[in-house]
N, C-alpha and C. Protein backbone atom coordinates (compact mmCIF):
# COMPACT_ATOMS: atom_id res chain seq x y z
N UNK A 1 112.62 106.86 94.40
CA UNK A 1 111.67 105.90 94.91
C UNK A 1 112.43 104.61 95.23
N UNK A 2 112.56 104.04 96.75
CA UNK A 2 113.07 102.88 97.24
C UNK A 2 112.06 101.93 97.11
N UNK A 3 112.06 100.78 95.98
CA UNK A 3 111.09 99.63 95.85
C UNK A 3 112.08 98.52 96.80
N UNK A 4 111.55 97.85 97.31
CA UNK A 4 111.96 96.38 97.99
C UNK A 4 111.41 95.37 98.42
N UNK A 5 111.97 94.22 98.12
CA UNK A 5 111.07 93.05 98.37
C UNK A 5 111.48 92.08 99.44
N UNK A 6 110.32 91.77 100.21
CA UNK A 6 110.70 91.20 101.58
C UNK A 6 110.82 89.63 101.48
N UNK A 7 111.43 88.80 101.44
CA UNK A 7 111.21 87.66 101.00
C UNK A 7 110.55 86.95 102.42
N UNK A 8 109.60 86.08 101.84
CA UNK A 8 109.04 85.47 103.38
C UNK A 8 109.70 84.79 103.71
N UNK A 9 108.84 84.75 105.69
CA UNK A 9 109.71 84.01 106.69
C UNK A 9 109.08 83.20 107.47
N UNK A 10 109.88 82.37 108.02
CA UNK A 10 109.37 81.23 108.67
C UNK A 10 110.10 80.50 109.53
N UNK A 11 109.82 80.03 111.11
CA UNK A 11 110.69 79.80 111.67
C UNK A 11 109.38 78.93 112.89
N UNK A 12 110.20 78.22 113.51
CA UNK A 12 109.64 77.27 114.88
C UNK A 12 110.32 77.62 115.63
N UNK A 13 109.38 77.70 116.79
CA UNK A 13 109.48 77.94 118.12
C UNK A 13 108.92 77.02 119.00
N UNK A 14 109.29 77.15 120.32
CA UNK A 14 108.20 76.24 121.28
C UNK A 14 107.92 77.07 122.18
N UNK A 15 106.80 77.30 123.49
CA UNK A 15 106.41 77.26 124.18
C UNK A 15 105.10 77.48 124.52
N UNK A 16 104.61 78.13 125.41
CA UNK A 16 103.09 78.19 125.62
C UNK A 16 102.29 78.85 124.74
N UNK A 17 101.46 78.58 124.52
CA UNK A 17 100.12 79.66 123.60
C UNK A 17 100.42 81.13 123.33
N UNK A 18 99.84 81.05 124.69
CA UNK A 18 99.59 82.62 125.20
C UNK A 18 100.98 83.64 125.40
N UNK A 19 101.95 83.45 125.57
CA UNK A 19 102.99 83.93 125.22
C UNK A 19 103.80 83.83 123.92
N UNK A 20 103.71 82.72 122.86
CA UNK A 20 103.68 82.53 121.76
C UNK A 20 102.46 83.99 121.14
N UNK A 21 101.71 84.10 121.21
CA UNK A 21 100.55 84.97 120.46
C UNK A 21 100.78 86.45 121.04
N UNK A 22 101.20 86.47 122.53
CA UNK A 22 101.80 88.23 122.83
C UNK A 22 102.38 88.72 122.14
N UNK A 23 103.59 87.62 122.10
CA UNK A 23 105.03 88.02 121.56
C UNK A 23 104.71 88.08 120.03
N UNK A 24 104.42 86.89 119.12
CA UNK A 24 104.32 87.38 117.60
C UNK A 24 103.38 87.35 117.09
N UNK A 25 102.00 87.29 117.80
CA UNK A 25 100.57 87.47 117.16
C UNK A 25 100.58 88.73 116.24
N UNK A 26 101.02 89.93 116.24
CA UNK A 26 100.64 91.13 115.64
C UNK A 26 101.43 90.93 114.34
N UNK A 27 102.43 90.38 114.43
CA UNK A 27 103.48 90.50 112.70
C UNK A 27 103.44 89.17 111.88
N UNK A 28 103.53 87.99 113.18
CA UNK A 28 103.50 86.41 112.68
C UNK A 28 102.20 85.68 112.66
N UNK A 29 102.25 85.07 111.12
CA UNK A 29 100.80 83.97 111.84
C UNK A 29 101.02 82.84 112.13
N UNK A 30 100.49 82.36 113.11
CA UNK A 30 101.18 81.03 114.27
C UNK A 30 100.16 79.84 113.81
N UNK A 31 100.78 78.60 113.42
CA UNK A 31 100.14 77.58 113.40
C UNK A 31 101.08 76.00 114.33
N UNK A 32 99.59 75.39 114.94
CA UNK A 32 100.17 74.44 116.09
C UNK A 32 101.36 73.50 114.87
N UNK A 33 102.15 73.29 115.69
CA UNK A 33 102.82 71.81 114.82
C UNK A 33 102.80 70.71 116.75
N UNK A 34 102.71 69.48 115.68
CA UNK A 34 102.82 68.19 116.78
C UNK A 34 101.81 68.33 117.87
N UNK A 35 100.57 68.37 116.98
CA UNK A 35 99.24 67.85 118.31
C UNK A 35 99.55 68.53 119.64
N UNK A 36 100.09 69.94 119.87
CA UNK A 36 99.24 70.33 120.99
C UNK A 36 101.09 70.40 122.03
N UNK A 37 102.39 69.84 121.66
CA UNK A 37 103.29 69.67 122.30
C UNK A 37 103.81 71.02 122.53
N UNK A 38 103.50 71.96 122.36
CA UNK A 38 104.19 73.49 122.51
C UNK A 38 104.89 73.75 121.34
N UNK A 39 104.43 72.97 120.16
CA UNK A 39 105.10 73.52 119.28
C UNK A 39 104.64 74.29 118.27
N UNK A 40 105.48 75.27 117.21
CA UNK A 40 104.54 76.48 116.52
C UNK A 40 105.37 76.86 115.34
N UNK A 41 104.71 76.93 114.35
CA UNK A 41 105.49 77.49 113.13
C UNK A 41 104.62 78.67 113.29
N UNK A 42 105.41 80.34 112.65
CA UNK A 42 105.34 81.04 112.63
C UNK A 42 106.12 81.46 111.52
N UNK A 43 104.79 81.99 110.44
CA UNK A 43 105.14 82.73 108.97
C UNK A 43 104.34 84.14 108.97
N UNK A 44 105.54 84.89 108.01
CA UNK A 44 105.35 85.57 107.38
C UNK A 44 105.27 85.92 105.84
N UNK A 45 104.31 86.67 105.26
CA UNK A 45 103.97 86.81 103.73
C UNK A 45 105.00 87.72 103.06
N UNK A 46 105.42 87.41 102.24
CA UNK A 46 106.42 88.20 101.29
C UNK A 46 106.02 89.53 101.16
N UNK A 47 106.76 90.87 100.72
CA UNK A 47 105.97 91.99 100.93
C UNK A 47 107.09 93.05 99.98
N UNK A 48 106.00 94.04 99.12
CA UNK A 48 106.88 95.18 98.31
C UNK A 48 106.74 95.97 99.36
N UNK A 49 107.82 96.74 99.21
CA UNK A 49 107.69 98.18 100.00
C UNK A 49 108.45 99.30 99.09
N UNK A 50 107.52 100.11 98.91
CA UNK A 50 107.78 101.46 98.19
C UNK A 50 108.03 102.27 99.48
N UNK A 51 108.84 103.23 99.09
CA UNK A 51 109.54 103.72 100.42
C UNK A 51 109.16 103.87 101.85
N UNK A 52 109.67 102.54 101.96
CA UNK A 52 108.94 102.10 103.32
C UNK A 52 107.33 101.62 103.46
N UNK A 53 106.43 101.71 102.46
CA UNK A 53 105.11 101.60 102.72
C UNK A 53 104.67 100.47 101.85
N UNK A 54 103.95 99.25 102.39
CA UNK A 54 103.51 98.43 101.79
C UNK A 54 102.37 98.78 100.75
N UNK A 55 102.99 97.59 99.64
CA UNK A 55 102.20 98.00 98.57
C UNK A 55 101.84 96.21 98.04
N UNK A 56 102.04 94.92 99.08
CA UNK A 56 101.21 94.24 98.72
C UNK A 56 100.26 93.90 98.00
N UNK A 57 99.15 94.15 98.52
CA UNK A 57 97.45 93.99 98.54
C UNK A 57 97.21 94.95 96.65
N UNK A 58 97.93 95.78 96.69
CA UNK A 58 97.90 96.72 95.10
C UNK A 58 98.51 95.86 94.02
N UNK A 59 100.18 94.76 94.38
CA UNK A 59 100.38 94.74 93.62
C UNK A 59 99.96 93.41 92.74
N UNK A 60 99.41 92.56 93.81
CA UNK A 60 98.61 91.43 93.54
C UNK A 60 97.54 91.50 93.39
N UNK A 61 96.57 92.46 93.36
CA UNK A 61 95.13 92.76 93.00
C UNK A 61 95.50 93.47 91.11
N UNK A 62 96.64 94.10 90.96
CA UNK A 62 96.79 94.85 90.17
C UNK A 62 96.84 93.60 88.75
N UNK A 63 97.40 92.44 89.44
CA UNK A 63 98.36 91.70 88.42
C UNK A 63 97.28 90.62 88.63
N UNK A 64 96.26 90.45 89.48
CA UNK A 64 95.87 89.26 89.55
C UNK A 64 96.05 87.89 90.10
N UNK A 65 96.80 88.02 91.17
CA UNK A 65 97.63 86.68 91.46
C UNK A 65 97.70 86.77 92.98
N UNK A 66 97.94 85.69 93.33
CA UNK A 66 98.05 85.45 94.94
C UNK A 66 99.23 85.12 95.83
N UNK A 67 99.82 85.11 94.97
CA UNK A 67 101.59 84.97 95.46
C UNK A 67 102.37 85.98 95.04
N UNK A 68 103.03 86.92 95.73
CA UNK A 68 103.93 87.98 95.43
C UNK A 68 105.12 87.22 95.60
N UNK A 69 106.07 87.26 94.70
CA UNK A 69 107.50 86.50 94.16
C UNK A 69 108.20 87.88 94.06
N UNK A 70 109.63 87.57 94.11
CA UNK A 70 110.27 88.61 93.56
C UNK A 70 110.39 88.95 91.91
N UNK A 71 110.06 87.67 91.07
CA UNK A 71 109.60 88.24 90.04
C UNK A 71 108.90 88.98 89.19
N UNK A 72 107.80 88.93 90.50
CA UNK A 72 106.41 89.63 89.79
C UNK A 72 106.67 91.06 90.59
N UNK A 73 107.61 91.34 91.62
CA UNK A 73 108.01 92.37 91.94
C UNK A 73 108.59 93.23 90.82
N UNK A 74 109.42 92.66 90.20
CA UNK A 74 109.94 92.96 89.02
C UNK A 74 109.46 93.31 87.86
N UNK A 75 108.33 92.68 87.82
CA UNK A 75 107.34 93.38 86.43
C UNK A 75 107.29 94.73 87.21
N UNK A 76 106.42 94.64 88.69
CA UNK A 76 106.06 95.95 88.71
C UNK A 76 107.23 97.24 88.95
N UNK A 77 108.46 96.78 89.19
CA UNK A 77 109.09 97.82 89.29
C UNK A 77 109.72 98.58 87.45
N UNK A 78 109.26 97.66 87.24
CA UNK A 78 109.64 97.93 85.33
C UNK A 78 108.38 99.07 84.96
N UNK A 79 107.40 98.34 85.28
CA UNK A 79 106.01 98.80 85.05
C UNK A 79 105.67 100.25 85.06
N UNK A 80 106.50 100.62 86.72
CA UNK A 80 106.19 102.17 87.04
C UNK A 80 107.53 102.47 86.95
N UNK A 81 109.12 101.98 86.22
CA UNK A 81 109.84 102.84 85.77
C UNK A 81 109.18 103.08 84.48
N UNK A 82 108.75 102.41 84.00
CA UNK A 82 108.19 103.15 82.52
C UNK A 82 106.61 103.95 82.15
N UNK A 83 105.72 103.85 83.64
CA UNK A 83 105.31 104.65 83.38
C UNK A 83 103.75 104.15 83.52
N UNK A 84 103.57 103.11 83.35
CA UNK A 84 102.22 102.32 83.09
C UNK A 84 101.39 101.81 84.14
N UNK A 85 101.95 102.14 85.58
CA UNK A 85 101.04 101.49 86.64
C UNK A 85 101.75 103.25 87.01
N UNK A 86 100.63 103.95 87.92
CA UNK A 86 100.86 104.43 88.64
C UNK A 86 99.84 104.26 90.26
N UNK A 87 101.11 104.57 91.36
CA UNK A 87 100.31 104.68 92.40
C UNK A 87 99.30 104.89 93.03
N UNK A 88 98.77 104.21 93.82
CA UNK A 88 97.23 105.07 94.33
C UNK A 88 97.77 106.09 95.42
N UNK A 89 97.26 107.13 95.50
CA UNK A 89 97.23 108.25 96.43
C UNK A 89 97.14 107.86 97.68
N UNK A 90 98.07 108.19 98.99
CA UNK A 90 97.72 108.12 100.25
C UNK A 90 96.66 108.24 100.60
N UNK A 91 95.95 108.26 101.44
CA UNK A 91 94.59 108.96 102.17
C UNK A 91 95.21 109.40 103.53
């Protein structure tokens, strides 16, 4: 089992809206910076991935908390080497 943790990202860009939101609307969430000048921060949320498949939304509902850290990654990879959280089933 490949556990990994994505550390978040964040980066500025400039130009128009609407090509700003083509290009990284689906992965990035875009917020204006400087009143409207073409400018844009664009973040992303930190993220576990069990082989290959996000397990986010499980492991912060699991633990209670709203920030996934690489620490709290770490409980959970302890957690299910020893046995005590197991996975939810694909669908």
């Amino acid at each position: 089992m490949d556990i990994r943790y994505i550390k978040s990202q964040e980066k500025r860009i400039q130009g128009k809206e609407s090509e700003i939101r083509r290009k990284y609307g689906k992965e990035w969430k875009i917020t204006e910076l400087g009143g409207g000048n073409g400018n844009w921060l664009l973040t992303k949320n930190s993220d576990v991935l069990i082989d290959g498949i996000s397990y986010r939304d499980f492991v912060l509902d699991y633990y209670h908390e709203d920030k996934l850290t690489q620490g709290l990654v770490e409980q959970f990879r302890k957690a299910l080497e020893n046995g005590d959280i197991e996975l939810p089933q694909e669908s």
